[in-house]
Protein backbone atom coordinates (compact mmCIF):
# COMPACT_ATOMS: atom_id res chain seq x y z
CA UNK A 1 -0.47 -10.39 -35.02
CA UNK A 2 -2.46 -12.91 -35.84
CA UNK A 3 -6.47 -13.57 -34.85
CA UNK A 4 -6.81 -16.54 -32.86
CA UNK A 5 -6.54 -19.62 -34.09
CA UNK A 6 -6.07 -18.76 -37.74
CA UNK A 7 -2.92 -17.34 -39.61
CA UNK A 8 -4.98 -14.51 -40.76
CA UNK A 9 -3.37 -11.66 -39.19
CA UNK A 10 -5.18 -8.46 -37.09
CA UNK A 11 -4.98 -5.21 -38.51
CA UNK A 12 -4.27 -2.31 -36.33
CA UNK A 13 -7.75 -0.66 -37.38
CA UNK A 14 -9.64 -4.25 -36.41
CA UNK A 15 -7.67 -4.45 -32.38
CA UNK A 16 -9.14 -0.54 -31.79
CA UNK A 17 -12.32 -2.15 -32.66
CA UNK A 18 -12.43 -4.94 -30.63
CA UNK A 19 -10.69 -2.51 -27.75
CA UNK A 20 -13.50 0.11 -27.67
CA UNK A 21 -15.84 -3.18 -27.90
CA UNK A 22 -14.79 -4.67 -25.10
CA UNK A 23 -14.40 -1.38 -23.34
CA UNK A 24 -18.04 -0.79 -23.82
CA UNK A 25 -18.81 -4.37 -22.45
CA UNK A 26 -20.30 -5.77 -25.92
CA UNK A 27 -17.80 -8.67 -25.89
CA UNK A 28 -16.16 -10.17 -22.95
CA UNK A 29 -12.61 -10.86 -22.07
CA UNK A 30 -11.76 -14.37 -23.26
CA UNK A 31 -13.77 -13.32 -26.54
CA UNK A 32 -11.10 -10.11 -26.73
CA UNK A 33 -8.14 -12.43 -25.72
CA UNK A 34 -9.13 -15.16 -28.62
CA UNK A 35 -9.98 -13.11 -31.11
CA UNK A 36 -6.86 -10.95 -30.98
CA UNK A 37 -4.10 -13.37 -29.97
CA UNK A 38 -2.99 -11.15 -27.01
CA UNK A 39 -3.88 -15.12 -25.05
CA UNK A 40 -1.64 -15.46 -22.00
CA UNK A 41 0.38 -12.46 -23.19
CA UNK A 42 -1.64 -10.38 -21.48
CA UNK A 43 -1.04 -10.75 -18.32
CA UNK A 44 2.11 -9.91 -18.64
CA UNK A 45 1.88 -6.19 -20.15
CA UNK A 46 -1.67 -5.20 -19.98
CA UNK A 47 -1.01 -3.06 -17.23
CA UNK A 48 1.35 -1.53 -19.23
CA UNK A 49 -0.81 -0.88 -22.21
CA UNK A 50 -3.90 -0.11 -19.28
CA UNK A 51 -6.42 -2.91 -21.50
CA UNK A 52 -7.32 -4.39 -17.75
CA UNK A 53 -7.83 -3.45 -14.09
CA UNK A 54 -5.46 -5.22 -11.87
CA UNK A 55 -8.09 -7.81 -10.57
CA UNK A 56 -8.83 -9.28 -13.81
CA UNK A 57 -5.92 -9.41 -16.17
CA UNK A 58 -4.74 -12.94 -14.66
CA UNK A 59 -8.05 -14.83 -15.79
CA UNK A 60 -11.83 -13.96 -17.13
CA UNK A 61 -13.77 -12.90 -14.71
CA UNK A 62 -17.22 -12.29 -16.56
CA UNK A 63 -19.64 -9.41 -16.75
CA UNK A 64 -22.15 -10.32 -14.14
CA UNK A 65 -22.27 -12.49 -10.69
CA UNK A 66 -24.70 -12.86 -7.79
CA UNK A 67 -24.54 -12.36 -3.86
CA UNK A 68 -27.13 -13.46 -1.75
CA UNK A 69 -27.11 -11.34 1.47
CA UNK A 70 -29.57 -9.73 4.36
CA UNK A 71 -31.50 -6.56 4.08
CA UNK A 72 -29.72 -3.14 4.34
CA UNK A 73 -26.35 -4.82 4.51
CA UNK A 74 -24.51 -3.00 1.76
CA UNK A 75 -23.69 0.70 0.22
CA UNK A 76 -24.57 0.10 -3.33
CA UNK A 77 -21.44 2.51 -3.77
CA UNK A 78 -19.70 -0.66 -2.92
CA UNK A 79 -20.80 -2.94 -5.59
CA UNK A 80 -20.82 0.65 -7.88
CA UNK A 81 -17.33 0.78 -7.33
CA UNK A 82 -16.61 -3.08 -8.13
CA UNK A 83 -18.69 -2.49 -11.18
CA UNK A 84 -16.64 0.50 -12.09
CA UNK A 85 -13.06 -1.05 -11.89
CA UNK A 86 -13.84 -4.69 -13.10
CA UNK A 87 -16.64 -4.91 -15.54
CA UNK A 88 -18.62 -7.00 -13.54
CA UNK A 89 -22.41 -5.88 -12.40
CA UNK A 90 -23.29 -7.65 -8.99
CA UNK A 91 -26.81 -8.41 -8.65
CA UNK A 92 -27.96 -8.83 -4.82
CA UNK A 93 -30.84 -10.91 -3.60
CA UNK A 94 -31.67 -10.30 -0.42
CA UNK A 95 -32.87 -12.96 2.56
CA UNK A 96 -34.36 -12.79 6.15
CA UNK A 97 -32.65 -16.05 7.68
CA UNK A 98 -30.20 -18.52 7.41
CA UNK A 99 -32.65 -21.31 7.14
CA UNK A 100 -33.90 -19.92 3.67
CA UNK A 101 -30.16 -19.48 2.09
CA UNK A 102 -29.53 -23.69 3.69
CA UNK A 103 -32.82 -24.59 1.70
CA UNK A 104 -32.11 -22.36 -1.81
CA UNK A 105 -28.25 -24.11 -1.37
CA UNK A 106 -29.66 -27.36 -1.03
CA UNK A 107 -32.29 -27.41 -3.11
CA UNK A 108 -29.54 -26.54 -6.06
CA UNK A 109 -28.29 -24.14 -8.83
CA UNK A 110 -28.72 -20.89 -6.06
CA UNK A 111 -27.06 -18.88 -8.77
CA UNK A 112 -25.10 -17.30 -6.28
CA UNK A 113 -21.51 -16.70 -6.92
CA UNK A 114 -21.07 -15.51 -2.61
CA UNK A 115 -23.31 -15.16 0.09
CA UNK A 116 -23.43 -14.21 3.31
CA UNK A 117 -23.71 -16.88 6.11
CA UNK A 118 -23.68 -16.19 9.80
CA UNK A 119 -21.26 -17.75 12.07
CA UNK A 120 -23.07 -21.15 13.32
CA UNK A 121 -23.82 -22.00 9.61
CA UNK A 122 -20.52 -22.35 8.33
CA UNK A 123 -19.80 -26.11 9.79
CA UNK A 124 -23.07 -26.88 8.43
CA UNK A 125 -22.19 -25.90 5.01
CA UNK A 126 -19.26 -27.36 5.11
CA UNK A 127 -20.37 -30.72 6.52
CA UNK A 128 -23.01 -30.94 3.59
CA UNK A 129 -20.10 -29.92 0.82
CA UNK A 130 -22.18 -26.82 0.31
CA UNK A 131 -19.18 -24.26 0.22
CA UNK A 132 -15.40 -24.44 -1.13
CA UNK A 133 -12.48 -23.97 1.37
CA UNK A 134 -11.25 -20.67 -0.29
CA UNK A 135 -7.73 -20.29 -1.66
CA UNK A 136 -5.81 -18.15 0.20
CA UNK A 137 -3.93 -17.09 -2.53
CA UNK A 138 -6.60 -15.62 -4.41
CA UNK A 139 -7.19 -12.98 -1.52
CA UNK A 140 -3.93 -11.14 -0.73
CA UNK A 141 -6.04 -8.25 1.02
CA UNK A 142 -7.22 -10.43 3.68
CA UNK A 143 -4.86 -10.32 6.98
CA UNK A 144 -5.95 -13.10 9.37
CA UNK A 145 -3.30 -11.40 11.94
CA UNK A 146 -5.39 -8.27 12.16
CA UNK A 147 -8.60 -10.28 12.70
CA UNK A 148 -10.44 -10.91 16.25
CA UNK A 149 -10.47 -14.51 16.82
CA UNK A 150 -13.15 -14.38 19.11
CA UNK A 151 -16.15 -13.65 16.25
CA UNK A 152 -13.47 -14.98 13.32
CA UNK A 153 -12.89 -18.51 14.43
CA UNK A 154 -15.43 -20.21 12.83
CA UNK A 155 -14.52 -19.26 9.62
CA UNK A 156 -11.82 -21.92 9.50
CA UNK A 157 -12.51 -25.65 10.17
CA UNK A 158 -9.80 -28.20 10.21
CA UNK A 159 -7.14 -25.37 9.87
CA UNK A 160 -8.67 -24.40 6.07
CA UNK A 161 -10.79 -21.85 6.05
CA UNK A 162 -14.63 -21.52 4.36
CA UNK A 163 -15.23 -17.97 5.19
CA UNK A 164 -14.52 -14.56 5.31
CA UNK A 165 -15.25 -12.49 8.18
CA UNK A 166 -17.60 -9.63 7.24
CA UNK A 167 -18.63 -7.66 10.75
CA UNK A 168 -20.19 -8.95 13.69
CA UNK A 169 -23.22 -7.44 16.35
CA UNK A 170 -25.79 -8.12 18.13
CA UNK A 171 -29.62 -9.17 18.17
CA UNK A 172 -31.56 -6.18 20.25
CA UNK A 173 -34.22 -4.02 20.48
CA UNK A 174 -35.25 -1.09 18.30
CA UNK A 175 -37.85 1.08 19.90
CA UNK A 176 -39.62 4.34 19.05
CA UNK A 177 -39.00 6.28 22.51
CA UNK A 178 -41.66 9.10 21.20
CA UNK A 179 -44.26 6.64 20.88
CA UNK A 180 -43.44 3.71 24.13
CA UNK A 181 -42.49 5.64 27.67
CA UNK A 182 -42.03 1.58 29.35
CA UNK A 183 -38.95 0.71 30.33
CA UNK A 184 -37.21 -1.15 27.78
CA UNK A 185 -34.42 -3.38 29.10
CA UNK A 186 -34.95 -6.66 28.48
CA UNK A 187 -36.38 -9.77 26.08
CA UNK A 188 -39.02 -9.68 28.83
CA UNK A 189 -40.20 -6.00 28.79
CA UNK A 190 -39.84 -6.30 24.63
CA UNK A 191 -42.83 -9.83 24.85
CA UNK A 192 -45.08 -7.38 27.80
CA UNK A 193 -44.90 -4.14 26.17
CA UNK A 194 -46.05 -6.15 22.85
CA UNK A 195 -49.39 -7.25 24.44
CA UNK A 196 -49.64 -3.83 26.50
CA UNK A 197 -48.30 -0.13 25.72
CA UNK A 198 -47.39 -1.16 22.07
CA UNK A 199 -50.12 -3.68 20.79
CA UNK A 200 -50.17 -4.04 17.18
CA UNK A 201 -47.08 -1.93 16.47
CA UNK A 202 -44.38 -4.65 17.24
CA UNK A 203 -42.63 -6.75 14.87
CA UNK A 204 -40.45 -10.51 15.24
CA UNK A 205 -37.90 -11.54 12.71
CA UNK A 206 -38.66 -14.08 10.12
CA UNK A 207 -36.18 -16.30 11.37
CA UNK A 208 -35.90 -18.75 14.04
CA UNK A 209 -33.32 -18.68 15.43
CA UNK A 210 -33.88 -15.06 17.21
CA UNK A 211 -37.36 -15.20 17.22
CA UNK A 212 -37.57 -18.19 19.28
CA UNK A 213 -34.22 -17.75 21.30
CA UNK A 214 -35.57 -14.13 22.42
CA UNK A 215 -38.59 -15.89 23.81
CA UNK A 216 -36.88 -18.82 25.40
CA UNK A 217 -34.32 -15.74 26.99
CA UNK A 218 -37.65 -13.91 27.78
CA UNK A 219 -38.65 -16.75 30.19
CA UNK A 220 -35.10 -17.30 31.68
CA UNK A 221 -33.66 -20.40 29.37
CA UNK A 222 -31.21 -20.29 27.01
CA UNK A 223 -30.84 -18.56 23.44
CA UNK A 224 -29.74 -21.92 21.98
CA UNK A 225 -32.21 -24.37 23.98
CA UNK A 226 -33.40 -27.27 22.02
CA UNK A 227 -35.30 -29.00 24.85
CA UNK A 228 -38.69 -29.89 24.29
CA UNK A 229 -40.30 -28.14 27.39
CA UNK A 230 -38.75 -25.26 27.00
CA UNK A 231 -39.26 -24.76 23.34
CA UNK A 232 -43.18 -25.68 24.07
CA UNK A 233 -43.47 -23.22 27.02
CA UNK A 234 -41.29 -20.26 23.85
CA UNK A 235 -43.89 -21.62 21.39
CA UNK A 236 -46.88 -20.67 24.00
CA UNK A 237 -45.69 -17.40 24.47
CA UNK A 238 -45.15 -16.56 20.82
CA UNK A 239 -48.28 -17.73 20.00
CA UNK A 240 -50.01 -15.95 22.81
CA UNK A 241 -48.24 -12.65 21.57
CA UNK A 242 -49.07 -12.86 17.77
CA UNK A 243 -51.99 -11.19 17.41
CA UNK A 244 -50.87 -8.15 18.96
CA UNK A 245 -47.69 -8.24 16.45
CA UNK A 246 -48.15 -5.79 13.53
CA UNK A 247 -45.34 -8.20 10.94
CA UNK A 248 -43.67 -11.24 10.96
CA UNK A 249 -40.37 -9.74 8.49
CA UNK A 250 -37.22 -9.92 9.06
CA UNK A 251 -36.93 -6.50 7.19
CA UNK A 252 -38.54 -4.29 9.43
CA UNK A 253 -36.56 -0.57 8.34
CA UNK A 254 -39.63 0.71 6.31
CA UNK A 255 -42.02 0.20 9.15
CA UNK A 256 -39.93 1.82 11.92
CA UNK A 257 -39.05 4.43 10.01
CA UNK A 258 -42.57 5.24 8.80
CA UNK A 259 -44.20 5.12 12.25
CA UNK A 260 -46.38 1.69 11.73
CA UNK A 261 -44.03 0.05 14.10
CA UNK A 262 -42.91 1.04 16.90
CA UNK A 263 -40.44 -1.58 18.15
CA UNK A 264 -38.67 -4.54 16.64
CA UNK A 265 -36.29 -7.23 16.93
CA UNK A 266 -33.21 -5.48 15.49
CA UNK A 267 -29.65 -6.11 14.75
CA UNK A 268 -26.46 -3.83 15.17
CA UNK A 269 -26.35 -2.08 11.84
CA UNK A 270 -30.50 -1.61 11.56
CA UNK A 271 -30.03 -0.11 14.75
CA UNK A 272 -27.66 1.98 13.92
CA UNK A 273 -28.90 3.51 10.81
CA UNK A 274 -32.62 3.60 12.66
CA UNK A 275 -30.94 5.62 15.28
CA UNK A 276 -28.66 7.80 13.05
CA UNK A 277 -31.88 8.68 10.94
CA UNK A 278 -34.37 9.25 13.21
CA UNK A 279 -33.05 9.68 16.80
CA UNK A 280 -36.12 8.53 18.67
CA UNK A 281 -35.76 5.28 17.57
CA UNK A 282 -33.72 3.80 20.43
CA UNK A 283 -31.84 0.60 20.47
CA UNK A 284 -31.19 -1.66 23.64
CA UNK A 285 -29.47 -4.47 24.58
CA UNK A 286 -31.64 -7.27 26.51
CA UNK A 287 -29.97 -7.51 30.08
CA UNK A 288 -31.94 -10.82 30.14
CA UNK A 289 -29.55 -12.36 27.55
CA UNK A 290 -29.71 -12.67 23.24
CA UNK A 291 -27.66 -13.10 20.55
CA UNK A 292 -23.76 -12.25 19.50
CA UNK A 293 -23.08 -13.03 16.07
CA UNK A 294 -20.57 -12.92 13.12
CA UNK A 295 -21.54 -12.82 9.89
CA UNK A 296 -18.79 -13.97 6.68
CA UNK A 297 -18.70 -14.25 3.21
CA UNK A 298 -18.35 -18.02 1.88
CA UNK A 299 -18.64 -18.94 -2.25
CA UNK A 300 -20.83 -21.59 -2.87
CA UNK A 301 -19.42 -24.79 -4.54
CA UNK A 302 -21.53 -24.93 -7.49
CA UNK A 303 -20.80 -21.30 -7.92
CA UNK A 304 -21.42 -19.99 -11.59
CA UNK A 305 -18.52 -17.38 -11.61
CA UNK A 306 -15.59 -18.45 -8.74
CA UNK A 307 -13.37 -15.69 -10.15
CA UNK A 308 -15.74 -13.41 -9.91
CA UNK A 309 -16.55 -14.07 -6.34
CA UNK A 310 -12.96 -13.88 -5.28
CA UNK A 311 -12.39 -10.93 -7.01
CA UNK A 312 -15.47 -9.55 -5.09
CA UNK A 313 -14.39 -10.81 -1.98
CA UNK A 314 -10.79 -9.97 -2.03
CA UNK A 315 -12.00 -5.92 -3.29
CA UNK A 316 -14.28 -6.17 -0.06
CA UNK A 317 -11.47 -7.27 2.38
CA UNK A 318 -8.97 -4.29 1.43
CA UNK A 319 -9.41 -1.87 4.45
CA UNK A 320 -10.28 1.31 2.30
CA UNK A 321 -13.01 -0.27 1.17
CA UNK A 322 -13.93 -2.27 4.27
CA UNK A 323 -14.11 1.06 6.22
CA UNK A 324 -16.91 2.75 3.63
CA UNK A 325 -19.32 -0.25 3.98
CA UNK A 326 -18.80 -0.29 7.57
CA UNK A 327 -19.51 3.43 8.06
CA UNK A 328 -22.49 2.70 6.05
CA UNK A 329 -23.77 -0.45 7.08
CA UNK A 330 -22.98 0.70 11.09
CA UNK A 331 -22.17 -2.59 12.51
CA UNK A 332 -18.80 -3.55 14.07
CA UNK A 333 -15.48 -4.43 12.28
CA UNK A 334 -13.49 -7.84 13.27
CA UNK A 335 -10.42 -6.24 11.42
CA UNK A 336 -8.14 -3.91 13.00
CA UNK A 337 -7.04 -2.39 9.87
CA UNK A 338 -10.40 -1.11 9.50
CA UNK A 339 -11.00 -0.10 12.95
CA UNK A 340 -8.24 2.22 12.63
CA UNK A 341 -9.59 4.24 9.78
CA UNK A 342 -13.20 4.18 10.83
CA UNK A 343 -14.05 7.94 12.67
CA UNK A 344 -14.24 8.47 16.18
CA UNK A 345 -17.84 9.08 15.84
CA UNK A 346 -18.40 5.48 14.38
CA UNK A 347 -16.29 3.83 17.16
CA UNK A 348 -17.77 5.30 20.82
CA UNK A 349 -21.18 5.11 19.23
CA UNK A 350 -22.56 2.52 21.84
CA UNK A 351 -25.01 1.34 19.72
CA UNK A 352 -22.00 -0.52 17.41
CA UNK A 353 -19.31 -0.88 20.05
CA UNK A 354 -21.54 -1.47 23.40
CA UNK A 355 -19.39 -1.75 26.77
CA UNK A 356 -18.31 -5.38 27.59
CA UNK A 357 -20.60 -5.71 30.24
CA UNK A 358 -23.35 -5.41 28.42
CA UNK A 359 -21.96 -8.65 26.07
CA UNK A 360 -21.32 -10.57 28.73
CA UNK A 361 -25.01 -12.38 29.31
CA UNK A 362 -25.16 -13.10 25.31
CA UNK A 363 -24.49 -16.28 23.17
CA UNK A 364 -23.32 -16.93 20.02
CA UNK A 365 -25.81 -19.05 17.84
CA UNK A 366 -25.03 -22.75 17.52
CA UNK A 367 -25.34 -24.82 14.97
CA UNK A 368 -27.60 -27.47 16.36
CA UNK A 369 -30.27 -24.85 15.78
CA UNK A 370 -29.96 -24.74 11.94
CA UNK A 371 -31.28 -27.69 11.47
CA UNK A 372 -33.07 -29.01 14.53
CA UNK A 373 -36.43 -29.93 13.56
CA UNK A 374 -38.04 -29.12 16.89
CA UNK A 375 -36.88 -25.82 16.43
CA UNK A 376 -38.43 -25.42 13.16
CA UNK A 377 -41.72 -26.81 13.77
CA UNK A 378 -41.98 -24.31 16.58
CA UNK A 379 -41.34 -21.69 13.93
CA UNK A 380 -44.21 -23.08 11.65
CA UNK A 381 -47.16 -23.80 13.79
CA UNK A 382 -46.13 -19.62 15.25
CA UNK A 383 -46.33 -18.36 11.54
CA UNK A 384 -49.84 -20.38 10.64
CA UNK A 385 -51.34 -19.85 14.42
């Protein structure tokens, strides 16, 4: 055998070195590949000899990449797991809106490799050549037939698709039913109780889009609105609730769980790990209206390590995996595959799976609000008030 590119040939002794360096992650693949020959050769019988997991011995896939995703999304188990059969360490940064992954994307070099968008984003992105239409190919575990078009769809723009559906939910409330007795029903009970029953324990999301939609829904206009009187009259009552708010943080677990806070924005899976944790923390549904939402995976275009992100994202859409960060994470599967496997407990927990009814009065996000500039100069002047 010889070693690379040189006729000097590669004792026996010399490939069990490089073999239990690689193994121990000293060198990486294409080094292992170059200096021993094997080249192209081994994608053809390293399984046989067992030198490579099944995801990487078609092309390097590096010993590190990046997500950026939203606070208690994941089991770390998950990424553990990746770790385990691939090599590759994921490091996770974690953000509180969509507004602050458009700005890192835009502003360049994210040093993400995937991230995790929510559905009115993703014909943003793709309008500003932010994100790659993903190769099909590359992702044999994903089954668009077994996916629910209704939170799926805009993952795929001009019949390619950008984006991989992770789970969907919903925006409600989390409240602490030991600590409130008021009725909570609504986006109007959550603004009153936060100036009455609950001053100084309530929190809002860093993020405008729920933020200010629950206060437009909280005075009868739309989640979505972009109309100037309507996003002044949102921006009075925000302002005339923050000083009885106890954060402005779009990761609001610690607080609730602790007993500072006693009632929060929330979505689907906080809610459902609030509630499965400490059972007094309740989680409602405004009858008033909110938010529906899907959130996906999409790989960046200037994207550091692409075959590390598919490899990632393909490992995240295979259903035995899918179903352990769903039970974990506690929001909603789009994939029937996975709804199948998850436990009956998971699936009649209203919380996760509400009755239709109660989705009928809520709106998907849309993208005018990503970047409408009304909308985020509402957001501003409510964070310095």
């Amino acid at each position: 055998m010889t070693k690379g590119n040189d006729n000097n040939l590669i004792t026996q002794q010399q490939l069990a070195d490089e073999l239990m360096r690689l193994k121990r992650g000293s060198i990486t693949r294409r080094h292992f590949l170059a200096v021993t020959g094997l080249g192209l050769a081994t994608a053809v019988f390293g399984r046989q000899l067992g030198l490579f997991n099944d995801t990487a011995r078609a092309e390097d896939i590096g010993t590190q990449m990046s997500i950026a995703t939203w606070p208690n999304y994941h089991d770390p188990a998950t990424f553990e797991a990746f770790t385990k059969k691939t090599g590759v360490a994921v490091e996770v940064n974690v953000f509180g809106s969509n507004e602050e992954m458009l700005a890192k994307l835009q502003a360049g070099a994210s040093g993400w490799d995937l991230f995790v968008p929510t559905n009115y984003t993703i014909s943003t992105y793709q309008k500003l050549g932010l994100i790659d239409a993903l190769d099909l190919a590359r992702l044999p575990n994903f089954s668009p037939s077994t996916e629910n078009q209704r939170f799926t769809h805009e993952g795929t723009i001009e019949a390619k698709t950008y984006a991989m559906p992770k789970n969907w939910g919903t925006t409600g409330i989390a409240f602490n039913s030991a600590k409130i007795k008021g009725a909570v029903t609504s986006w109007k009970d959550f603004f009153d109780l936060a100036q009455g029953e609950a001053d100084g324990r309530v929190m809002v999301h860093d993020y405008q889009l729920t933020t200010i939609g629950n206060a437009l829904v909280a005075l009868g206009y739309g989640f979505n609105s972009i109309k100037a009187d309507e996003l002044a009259k949102a921006e009075e009552l925000l302002i005339k609730v923050k000083p009885h708010l106890f954060a402005i943080n779009s990761d609001y677990q610690p607080s609730m769980r602790s007993g500072d806070a006693w009632m929060t924005m929330c979505w689907t899976n906080d809610g459902a790990q609030l509630n499965r944790d400490v059972p007094d923390i309740k989680f409602a549904l405004g009858k008033d209206g909110g938010e529906i939402w899907c959130d996906f995976y999409a790989i960046p275009k200037d994207a550091a390590n692409k075959p590390a992100a598919y490899a990632l994202l393909d490992y995240l859409m295979t259903p035995d995996v899918a179903v352990k960060e769903h039970i974990f994470n506690g929001a909603p599967t789009t994939d029937s595959r996975v709804m199948a496997l998850l436990p009956k407990d998971v699936t009649s927990n209203l919380i996760v799976y509400p009755d239709e009814s109660s989705l009928t009065s809520l709106e998907f996000g849309a993208a005018v609000t990503l970047t409408d500039p009304a909308r985020a100069e509402v957001m501003a002047r409510f964070k310095s008030a």
